[in-house]
Protein backbone atom coordinates (compact mmCIF):
# COMPACT_ATOMS: atom_id res chain seq x y z
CA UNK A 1 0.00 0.00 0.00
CA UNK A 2 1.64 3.27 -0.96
CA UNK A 3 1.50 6.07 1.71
CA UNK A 4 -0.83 8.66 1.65
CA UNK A 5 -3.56 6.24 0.31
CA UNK A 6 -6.42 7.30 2.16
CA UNK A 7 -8.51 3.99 2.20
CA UNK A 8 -5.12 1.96 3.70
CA UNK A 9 -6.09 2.11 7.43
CA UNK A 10 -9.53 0.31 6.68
CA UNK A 11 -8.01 -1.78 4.23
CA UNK A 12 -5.77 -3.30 6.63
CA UNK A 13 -8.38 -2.85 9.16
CA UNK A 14 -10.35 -5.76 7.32
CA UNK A 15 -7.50 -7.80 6.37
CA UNK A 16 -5.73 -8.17 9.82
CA UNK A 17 -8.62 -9.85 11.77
CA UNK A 18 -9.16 -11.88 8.52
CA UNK A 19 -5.37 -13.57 8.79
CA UNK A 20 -5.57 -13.36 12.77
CA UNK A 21 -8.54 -15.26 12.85
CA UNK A 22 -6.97 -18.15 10.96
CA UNK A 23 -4.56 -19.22 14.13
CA UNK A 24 -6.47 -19.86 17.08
CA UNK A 25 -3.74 -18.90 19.34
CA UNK A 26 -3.68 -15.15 17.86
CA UNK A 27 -6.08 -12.26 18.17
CA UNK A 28 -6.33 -8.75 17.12
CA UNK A 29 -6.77 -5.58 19.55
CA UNK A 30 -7.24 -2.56 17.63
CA UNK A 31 -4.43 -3.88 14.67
CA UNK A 32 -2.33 -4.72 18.00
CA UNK A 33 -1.68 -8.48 17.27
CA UNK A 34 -1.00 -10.53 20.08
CA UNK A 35 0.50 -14.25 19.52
CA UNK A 36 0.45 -16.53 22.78
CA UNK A 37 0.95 -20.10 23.94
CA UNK A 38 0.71 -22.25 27.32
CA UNK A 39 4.77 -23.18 26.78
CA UNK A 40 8.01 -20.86 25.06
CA UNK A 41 7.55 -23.70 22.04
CA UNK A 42 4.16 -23.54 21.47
CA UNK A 43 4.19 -19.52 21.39
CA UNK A 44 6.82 -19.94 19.15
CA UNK A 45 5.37 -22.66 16.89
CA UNK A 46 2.25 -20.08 17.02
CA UNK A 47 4.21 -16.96 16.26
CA UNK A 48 6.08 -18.85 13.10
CA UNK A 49 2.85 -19.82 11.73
CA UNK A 50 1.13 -16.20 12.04
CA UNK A 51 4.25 -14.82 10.45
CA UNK A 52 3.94 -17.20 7.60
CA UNK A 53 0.21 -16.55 7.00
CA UNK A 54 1.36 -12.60 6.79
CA UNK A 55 3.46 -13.28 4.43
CA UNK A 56 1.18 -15.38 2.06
CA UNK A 57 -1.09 -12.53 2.08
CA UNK A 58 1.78 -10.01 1.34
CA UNK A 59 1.31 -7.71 4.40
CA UNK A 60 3.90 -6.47 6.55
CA UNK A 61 4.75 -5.52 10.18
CA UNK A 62 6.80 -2.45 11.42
CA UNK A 63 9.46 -4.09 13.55
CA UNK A 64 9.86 -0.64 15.40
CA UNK A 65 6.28 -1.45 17.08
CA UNK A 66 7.02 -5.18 17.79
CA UNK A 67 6.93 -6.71 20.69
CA UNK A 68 8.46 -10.28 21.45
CA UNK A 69 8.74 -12.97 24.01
CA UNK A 70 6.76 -10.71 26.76
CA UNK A 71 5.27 -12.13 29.53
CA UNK A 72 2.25 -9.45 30.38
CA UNK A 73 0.68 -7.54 27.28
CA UNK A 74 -1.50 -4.12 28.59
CA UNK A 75 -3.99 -3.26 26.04
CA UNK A 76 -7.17 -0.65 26.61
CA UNK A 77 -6.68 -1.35 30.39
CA UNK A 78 -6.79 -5.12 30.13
CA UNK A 79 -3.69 -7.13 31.09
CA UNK A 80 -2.85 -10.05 29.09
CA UNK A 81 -0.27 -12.82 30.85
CA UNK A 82 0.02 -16.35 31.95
CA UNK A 83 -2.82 -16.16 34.40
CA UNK A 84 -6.05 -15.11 31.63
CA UNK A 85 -7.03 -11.58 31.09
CA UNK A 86 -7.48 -9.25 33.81
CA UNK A 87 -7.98 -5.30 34.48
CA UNK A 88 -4.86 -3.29 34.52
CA UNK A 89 -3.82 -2.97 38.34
CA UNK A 90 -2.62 0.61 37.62
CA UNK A 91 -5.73 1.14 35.79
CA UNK A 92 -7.67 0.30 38.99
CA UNK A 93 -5.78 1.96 41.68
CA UNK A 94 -5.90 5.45 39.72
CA UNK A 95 -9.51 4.91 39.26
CA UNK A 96 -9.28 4.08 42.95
CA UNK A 97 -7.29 7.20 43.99
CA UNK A 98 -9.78 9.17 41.76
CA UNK A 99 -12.49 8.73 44.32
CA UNK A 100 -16.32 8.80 43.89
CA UNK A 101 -17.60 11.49 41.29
């Protein structure tokens, strides 16, 4: 996609969920992709394949904005890890220190 196209973002916005949804061990957040696994191999067996099915469909990821090998992912005051999906504990204790309204 050249830059300054102005139907890119909703181009890719229709294609990313489309390859994501293909590997059951990947999701999408907002174009955020995130790529996990219950051991280091199966992450990695996981990441491999997502990586391949990119590159079948000729799309590409900024390596500037990537992220590997992290144990807790915070997206849109959700944190990702090990242990399931939970709120963001810094979300919660500044909505906390906010008080009531």
């Amino acid at each position: 996609m050249h830059f300054g196209v102005n139907s890119s973002a909703e181009i890719c916005n229709e294609g990313i969920p489309k390859v994501v949804a293909q590997d059951p061990t990947t999701t999408n957040i907002c174009g955020d992709i995130l790529v996990f696994g219950e051991t280091p191999g199966e992450h990695d067996k996981a990441h491999r394949h997502i990586l391949h099915l990119w590159q079948e469909q000729g799309l590409f990821l900024g390596l500037k904005k990537s992220r590997f090998n992290l144990q807790v992912v915070k997206v849109f005051g959700k944190e990702f890890s090990s242990k399931g999906r939970s709120p963001d504990p810094e979300k919660v204790a500044a909505l906390k220190a906010a008080g009531p309204l």
